[in-house]
C-alpha atoms as a PDB file:
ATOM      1  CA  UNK A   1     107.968  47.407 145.466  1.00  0.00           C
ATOM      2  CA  UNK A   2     111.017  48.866 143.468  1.00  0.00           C
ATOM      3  CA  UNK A   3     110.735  45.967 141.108  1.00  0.00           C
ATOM      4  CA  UNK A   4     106.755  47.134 140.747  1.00  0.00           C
ATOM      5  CA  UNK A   5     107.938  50.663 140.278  1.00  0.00           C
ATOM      6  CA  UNK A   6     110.179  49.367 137.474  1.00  0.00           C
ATOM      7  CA  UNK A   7     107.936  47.328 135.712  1.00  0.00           C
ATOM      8  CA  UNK A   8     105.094  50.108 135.507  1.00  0.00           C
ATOM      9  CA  UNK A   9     107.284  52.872 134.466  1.00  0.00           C
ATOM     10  CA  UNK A  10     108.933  50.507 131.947  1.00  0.00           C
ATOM     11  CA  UNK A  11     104.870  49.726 130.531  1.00  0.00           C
ATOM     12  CA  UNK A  12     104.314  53.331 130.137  1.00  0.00           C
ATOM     13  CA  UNK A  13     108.299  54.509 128.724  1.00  0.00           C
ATOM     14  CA  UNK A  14     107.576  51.550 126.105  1.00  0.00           C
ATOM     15  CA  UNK A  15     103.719  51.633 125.536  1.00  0.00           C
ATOM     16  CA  UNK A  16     104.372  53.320 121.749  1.00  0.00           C
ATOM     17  CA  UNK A  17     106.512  50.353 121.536  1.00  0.00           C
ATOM     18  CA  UNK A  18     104.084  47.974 122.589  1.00  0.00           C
ATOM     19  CA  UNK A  19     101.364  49.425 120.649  1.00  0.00           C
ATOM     20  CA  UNK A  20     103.651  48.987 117.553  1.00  0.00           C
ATOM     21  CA  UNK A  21     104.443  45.131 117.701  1.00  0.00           C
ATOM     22  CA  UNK A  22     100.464  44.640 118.661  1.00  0.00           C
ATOM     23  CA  UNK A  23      99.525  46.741 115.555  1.00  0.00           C
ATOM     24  CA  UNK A  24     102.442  44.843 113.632  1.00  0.00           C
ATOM     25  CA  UNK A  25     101.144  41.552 114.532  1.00  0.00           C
ATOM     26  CA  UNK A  26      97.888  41.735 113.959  1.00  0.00           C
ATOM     27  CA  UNK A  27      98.515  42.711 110.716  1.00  0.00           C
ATOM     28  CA  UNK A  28     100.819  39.886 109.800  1.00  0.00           C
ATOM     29  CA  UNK A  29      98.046  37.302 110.982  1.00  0.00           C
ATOM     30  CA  UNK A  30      95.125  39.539 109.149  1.00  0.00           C
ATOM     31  CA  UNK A  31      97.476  39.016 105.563  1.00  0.00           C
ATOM     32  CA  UNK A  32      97.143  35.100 105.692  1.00  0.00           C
ATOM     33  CA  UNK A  33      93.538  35.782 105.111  1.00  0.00           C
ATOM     34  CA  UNK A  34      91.114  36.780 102.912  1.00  0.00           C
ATOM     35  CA  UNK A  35      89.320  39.328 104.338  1.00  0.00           C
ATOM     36  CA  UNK A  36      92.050  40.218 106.405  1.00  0.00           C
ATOM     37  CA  UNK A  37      91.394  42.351 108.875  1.00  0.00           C
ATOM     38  CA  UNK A  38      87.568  42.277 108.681  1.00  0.00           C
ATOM     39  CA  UNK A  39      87.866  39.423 111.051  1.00  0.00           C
ATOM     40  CA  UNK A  40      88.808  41.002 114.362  1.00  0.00           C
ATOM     41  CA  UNK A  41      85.236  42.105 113.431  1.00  0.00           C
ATOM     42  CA  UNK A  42      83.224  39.121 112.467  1.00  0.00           C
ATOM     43  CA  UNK A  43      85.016  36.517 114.915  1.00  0.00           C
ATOM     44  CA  UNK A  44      83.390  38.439 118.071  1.00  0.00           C
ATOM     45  CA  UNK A  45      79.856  38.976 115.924  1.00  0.00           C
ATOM     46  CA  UNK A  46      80.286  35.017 114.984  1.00  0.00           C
ATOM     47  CA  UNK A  47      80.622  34.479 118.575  1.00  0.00           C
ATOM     48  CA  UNK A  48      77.707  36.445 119.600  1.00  0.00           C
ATOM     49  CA  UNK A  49      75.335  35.047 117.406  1.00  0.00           C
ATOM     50  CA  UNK A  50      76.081  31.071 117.668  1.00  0.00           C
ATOM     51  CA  UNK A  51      75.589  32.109 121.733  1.00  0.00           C
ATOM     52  CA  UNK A  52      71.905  33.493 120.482  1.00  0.00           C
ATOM     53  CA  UNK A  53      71.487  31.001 118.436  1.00  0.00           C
ATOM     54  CA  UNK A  54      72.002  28.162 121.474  1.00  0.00           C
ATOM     55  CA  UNK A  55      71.219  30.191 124.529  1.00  0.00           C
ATOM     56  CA  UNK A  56      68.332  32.709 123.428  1.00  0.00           C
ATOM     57  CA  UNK A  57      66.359  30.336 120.701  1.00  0.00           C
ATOM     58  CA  UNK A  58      67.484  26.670 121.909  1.00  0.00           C
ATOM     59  CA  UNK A  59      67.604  27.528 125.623  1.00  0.00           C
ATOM     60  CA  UNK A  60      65.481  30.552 126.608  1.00  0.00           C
ATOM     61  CA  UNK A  61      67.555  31.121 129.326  1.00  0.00           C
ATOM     62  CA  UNK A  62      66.797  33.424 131.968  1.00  0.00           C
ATOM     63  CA  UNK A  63      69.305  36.034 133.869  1.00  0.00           C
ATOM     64  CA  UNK A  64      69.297  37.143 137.727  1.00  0.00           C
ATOM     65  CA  UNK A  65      66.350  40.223 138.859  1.00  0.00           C
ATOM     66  CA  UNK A  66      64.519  39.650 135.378  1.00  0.00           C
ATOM     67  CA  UNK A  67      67.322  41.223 133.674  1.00  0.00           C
ATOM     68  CA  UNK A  68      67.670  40.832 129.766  1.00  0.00           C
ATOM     69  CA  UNK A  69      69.067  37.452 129.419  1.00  0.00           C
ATOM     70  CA  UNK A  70      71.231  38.056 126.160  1.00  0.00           C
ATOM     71  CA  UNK A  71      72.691  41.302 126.955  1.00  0.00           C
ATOM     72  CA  UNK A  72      73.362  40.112 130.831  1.00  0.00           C
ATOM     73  CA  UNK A  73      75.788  37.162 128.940  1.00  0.00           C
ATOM     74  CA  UNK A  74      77.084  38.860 126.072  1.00  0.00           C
ATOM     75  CA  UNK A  75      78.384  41.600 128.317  1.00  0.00           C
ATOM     76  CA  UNK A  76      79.791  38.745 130.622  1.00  0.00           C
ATOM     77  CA  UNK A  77      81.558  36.828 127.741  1.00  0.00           C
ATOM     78  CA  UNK A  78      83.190  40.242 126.614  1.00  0.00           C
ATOM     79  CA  UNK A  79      84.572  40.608 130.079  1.00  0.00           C
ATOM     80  CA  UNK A  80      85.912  36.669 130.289  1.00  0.00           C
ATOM     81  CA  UNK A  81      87.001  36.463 127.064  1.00  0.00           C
ATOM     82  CA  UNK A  82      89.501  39.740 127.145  1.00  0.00           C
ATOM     83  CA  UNK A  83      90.772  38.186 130.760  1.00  0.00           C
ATOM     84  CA  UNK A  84      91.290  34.558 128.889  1.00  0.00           C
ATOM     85  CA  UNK A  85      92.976  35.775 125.754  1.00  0.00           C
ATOM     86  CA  UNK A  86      95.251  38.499 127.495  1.00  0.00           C
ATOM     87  CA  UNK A  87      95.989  36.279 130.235  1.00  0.00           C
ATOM     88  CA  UNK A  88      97.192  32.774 127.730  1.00  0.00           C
ATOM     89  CA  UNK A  89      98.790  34.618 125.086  1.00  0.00           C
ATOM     90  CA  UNK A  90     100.566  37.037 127.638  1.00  0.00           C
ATOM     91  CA  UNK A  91     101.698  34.314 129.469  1.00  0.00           C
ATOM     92  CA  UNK A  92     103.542  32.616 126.173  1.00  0.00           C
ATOM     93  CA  UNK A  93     104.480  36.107 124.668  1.00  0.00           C
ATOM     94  CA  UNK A  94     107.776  36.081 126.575  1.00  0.00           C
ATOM     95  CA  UNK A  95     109.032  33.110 125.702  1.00  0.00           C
ATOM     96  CA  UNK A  96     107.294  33.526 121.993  1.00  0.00           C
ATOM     97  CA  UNK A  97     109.163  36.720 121.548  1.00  0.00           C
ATOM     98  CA  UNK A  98     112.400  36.693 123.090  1.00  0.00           C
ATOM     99  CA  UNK A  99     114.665  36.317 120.173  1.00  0.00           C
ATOM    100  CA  UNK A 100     112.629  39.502 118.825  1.00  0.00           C
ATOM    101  CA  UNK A 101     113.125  41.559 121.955  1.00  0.00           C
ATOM    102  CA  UNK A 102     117.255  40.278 122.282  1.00  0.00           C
ATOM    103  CA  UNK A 103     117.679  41.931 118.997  1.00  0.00           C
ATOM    104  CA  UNK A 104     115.835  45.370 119.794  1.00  0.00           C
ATOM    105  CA  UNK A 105     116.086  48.368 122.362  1.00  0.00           C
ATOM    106  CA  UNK A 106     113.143  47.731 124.418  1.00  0.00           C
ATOM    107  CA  UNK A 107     112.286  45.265 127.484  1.00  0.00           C
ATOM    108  CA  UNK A 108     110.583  42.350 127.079  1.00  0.00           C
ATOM    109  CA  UNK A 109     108.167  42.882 130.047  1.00  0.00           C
ATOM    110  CA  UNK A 110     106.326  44.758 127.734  1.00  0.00           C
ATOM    111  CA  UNK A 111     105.212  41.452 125.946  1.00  0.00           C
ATOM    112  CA  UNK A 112     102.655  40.354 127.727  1.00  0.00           C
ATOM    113  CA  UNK A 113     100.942  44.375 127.055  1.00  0.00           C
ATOM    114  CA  UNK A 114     101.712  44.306 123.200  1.00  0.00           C
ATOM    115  CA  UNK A 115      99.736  40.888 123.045  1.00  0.00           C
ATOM    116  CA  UNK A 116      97.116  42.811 125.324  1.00  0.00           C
ATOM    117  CA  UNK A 117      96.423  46.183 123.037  1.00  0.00           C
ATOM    118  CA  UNK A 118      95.049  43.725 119.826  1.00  0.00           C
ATOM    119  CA  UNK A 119      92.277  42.254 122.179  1.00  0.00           C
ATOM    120  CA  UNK A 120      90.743  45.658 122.980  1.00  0.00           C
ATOM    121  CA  UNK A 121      88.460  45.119 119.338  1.00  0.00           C
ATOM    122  CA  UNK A 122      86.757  41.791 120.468  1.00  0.00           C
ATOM    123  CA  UNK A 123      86.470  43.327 124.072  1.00  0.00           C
ATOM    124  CA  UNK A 124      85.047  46.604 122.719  1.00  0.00           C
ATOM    125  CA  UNK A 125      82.552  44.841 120.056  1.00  0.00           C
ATOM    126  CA  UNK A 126      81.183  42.260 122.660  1.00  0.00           C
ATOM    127  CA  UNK A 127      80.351  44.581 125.434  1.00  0.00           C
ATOM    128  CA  UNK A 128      79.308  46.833 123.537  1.00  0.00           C
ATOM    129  CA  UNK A 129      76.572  44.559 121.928  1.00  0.00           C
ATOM    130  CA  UNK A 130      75.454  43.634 125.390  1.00  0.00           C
ATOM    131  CA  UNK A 131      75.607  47.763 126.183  1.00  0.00           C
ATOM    132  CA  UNK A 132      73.015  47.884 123.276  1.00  0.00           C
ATOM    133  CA  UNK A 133      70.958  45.026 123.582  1.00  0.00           C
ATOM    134  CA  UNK A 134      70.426  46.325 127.439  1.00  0.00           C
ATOM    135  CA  UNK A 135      69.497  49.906 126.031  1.00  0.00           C
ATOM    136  CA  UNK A 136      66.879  48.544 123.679  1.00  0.00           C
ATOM    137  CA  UNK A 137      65.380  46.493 126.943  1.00  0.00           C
ATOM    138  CA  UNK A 138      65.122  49.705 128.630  1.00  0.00           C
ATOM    139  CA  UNK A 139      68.447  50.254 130.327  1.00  0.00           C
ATOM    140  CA  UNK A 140      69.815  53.783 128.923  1.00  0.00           C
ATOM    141  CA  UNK A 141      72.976  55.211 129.799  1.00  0.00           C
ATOM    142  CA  UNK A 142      73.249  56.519 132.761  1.00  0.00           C
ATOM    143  CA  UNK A 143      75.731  58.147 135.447  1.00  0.00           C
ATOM    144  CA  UNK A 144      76.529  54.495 136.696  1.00  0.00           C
ATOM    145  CA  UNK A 145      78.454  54.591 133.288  1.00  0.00           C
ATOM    146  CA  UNK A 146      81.473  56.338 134.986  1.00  0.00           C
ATOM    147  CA  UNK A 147      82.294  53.560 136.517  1.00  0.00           C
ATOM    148  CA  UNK A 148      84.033  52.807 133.606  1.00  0.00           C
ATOM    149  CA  UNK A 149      86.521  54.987 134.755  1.00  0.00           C
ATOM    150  CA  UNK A 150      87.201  52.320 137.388  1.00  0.00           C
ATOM    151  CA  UNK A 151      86.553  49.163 136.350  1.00  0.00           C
ATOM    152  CA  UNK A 152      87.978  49.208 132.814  1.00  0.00           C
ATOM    153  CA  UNK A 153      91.848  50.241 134.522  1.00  0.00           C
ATOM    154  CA  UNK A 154      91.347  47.766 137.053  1.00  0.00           C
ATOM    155  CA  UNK A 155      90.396  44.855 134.334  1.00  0.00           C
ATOM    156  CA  UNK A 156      93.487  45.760 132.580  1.00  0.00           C
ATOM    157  CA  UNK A 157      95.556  45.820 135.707  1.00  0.00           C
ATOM    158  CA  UNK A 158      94.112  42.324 137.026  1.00  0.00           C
ATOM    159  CA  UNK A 159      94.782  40.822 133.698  1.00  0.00           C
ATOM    160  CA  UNK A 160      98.276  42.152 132.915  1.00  0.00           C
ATOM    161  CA  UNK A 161      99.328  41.255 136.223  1.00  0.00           C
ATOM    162  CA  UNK A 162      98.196  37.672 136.032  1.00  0.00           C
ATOM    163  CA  UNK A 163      99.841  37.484 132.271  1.00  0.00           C
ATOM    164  CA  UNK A 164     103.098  38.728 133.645  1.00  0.00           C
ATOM    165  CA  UNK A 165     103.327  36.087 136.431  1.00  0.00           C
ATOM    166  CA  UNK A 166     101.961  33.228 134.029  1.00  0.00           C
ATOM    167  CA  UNK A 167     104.692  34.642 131.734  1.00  0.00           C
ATOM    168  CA  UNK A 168     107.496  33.456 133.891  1.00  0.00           C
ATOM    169  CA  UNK A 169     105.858  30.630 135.217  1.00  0.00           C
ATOM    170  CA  UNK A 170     105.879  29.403 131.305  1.00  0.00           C
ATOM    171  CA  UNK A 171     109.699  30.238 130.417  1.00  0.00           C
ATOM    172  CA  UNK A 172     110.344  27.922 133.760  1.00  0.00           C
ATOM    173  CA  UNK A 173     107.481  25.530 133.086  1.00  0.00           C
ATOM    174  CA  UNK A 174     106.409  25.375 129.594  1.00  0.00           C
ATOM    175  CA  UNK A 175     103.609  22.514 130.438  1.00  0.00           C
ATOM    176  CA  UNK A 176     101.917  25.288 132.808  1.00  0.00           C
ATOM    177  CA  UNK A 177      99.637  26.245 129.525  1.00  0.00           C
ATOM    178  CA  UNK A 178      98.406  23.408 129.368  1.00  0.00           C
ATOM    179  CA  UNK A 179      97.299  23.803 133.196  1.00  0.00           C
ATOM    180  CA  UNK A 180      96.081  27.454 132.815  1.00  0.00           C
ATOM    181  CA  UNK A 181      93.770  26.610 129.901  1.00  0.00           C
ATOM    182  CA  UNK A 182      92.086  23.455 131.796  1.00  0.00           C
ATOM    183  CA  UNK A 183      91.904  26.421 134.497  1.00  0.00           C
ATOM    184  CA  UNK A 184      89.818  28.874 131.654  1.00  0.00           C
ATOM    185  CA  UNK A 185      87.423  26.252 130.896  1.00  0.00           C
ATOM    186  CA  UNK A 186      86.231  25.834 134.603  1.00  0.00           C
ATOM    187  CA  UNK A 187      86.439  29.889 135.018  1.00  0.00           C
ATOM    188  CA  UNK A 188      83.813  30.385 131.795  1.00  0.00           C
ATOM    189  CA  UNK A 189      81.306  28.500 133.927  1.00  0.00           C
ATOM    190  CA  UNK A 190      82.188  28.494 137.422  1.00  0.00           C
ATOM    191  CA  UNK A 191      82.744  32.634 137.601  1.00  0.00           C
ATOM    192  CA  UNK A 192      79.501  33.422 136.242  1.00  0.00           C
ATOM    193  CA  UNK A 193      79.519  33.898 132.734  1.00  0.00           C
ATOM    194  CA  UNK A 194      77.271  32.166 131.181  1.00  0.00           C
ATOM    195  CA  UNK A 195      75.160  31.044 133.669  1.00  0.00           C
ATOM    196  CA  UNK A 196      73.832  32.607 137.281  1.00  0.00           C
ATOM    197  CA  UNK A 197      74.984  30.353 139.805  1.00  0.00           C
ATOM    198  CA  UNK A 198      72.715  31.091 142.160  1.00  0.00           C
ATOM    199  CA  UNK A 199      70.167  29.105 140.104  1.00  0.00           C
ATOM    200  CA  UNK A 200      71.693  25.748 141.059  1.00  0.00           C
ATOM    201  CA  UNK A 201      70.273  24.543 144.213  1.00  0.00           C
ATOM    202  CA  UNK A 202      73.236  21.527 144.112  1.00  0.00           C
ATOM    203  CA  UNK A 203      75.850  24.772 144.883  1.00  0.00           C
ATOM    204  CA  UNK A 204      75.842  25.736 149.091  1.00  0.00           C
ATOM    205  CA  UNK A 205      75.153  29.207 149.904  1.00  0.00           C
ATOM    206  CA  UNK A 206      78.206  29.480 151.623  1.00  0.00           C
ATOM    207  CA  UNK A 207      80.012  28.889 147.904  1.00  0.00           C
ATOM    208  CA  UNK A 208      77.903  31.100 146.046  1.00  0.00           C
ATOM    209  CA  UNK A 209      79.082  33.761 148.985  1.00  0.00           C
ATOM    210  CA  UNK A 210      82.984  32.862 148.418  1.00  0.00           C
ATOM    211  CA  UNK A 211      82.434  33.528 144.552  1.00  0.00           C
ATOM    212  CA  UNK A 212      82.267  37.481 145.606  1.00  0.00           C
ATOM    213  CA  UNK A 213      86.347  37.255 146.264  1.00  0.00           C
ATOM    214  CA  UNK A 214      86.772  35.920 142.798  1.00  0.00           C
ATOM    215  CA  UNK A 215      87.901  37.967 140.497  1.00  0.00           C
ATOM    216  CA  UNK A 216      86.326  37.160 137.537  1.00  0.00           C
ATOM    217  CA  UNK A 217      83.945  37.499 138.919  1.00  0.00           C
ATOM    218  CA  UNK A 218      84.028  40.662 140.302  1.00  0.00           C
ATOM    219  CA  UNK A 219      84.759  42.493 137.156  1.00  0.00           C
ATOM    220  CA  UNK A 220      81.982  40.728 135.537  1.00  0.00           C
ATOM    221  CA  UNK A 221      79.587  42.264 137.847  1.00  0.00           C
ATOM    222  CA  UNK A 222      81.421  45.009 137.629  1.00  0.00           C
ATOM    223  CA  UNK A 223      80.065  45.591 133.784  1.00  0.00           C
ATOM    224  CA  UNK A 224      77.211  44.588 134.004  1.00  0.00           C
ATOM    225  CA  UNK A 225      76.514  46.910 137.091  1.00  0.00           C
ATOM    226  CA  UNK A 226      77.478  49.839 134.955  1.00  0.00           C
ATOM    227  CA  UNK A 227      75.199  48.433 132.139  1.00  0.00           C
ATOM    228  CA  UNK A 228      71.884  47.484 134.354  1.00  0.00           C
ATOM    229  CA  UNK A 229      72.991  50.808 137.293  1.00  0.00           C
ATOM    230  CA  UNK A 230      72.542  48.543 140.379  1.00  0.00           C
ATOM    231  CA  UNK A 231      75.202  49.511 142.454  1.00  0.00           C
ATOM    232  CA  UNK A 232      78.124  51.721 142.846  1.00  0.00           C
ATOM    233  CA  UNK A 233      82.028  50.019 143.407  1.00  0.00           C
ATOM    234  CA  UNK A 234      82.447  51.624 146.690  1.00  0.00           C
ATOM    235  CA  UNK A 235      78.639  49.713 147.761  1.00  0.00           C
ATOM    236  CA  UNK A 236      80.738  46.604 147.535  1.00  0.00           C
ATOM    237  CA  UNK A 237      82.967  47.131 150.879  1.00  0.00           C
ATOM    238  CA  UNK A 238      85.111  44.382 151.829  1.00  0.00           C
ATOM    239  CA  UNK A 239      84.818  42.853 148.826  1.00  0.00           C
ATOM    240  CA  UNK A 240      86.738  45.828 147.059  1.00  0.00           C
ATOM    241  CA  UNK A 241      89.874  45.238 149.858  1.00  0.00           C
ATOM    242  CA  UNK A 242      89.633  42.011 149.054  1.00  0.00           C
ATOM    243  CA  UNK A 243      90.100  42.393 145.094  1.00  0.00           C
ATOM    244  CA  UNK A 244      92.441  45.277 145.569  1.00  0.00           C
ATOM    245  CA  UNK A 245      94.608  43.731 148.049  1.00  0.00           C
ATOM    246  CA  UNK A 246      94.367  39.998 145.592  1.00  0.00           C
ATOM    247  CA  UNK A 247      95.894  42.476 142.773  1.00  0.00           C
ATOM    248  CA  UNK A 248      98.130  44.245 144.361  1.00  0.00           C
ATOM    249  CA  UNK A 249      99.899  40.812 145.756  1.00  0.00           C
ATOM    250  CA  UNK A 250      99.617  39.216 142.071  1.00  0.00           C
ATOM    251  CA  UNK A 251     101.311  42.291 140.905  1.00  0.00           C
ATOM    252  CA  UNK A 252     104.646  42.164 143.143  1.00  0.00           C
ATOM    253  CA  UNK A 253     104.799  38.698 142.519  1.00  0.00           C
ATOM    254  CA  UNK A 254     104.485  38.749 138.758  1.00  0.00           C
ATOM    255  CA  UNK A 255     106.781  41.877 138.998  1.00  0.00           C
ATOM    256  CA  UNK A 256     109.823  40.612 141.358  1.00  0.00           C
ATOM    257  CA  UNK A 257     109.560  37.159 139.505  1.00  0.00           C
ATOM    258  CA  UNK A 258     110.106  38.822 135.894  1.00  0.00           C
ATOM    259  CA  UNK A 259     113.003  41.224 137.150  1.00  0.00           C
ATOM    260  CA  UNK A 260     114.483  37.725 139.080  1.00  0.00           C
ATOM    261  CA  UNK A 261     114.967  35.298 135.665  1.00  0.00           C
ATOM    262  CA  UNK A 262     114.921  38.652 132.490  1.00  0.00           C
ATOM    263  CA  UNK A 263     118.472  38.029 133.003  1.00  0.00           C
ATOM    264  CA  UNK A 264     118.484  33.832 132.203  1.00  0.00           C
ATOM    265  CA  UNK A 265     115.409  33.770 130.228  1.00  0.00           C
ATOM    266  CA  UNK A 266     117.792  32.297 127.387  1.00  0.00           C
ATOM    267  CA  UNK A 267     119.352  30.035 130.131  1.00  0.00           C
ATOM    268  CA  UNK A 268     115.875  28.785 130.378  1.00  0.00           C
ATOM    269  CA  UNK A 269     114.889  28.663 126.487  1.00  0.00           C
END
């Protein structure tokens, strides 16, 4: 735990720092373009519509309980894709930005958060268009909206975490990207994204009931129970222990695994 204790208080001693290099970056990427900037805007709304275009013209797909099909996968995609993007470009952000970080006063565990903070736009502008969609089907805001409170920290927990521990996997094992994006593209359809996979008869029940530990999964819901108001966190029991506990052990190991090579990380580059 002491090397958890370090690593958090290091996040929040450093988060003006981290919030710097995301703001910095961004902006160095937005002046190769155009329109610069305008695009952390249009990529998600680009996104969003090519996904109505396939899956609510093309398709006519259908969500779980009769709820609004487009809002139930927009919100869904929001979720996944802020997990996928924090999680791969955390995990090469050490090893990306290590020269950067040898030359300045602050730790590079922060990496994997400064690469974090610039995915909150897409994250914000995709939920949100599945918040609205869902109000315009009939689903106002309501008090199940404080679960924000809960389920936004413990998205950005799960994912840091994860990006921290794929972080040093990487510097040891620069191939593992290759690994954890072959591991993304089953995760968009096997976590419940896009589809409900209690629709597929092929899938045994006993399956569909081991896809409440995932964690993906889990969050997911998690929105989209704040959006629709069918259920409270707590109303999920075991299943909580079970994500807390999954977190918590992801979270010493990505810790005591960064605070083991920091020290040879150029040994390893």
């Amino acid at each position: 735990m002491k090397d958890v204790i370090l690593y958090v208080q290091e996040q929040f001693k450093y988060l003006h720092v981290a919030a710097n290099l995301s703001k910095y970056s961004t902006k160095s990427t937005s002046m190769q373009n155009r329109l610069g900037r305008l695009w952390e805007i249009l990529d998600p709304l680009v996104q969003l519509a090519i996904n109505y275009i396939i899956f609510g013209i093309l398709m006519h797909r259908t969500a779980p309980d009769g709820l609004p099909p487009l809002s139930w996968m927009f919100i869904g995609m929001g979720v996944y894709s802020f997990m996928q993007h924090v999680i791969t470009t955390g995990a090469k952000s050490v090893m990306k930005q290590f020269k950067l970080t040898a030359k300045m006063k602050f730790p590079v565990s922060i990496m994997p958060t400064s690469s974090m903070i610039g995915f909150f736009t897409e994250f914000f502008i995709m939920v949100g268009a599945g918040l609205v969609i869902a109000m315009f089907s009939g689903y106002y805001p309501s008090v199940y909206w404080l679960q924000l409170l809960y389920y936004l920290p413990m998205l950005i927990i799960f994912s840091l975490s994860v990006s921290l521990l794929c972080s040093s996997i990487e510097v040891v094992f620069p191939d593992f990207n290759f690994f954890l994006n072959y591991l993304f593209r089953f995760l968009m359809y096997g976590s419940g994204v896009i589809f409900d996979l209690g629709n597929f008869a092929v899938i045994p029940r006993v399956l569909l009931q081991a896809q409440l530990i995932n964690p993906f999964y889990y969050l997911i819901e998690g929105f989209r129970d704040i959006a629709y108001g069918r259920a409270w966190f707590w109303e999920h029991g075991m299943f909580n222990f079970s994500f807390w506990f999954l977190v918590l052990a992801v979270l010493i190991a990505a810790a005591n695994s960064h605070m083991r090579i920091r020290d040879r990380i150029s040994d390893y580059l």
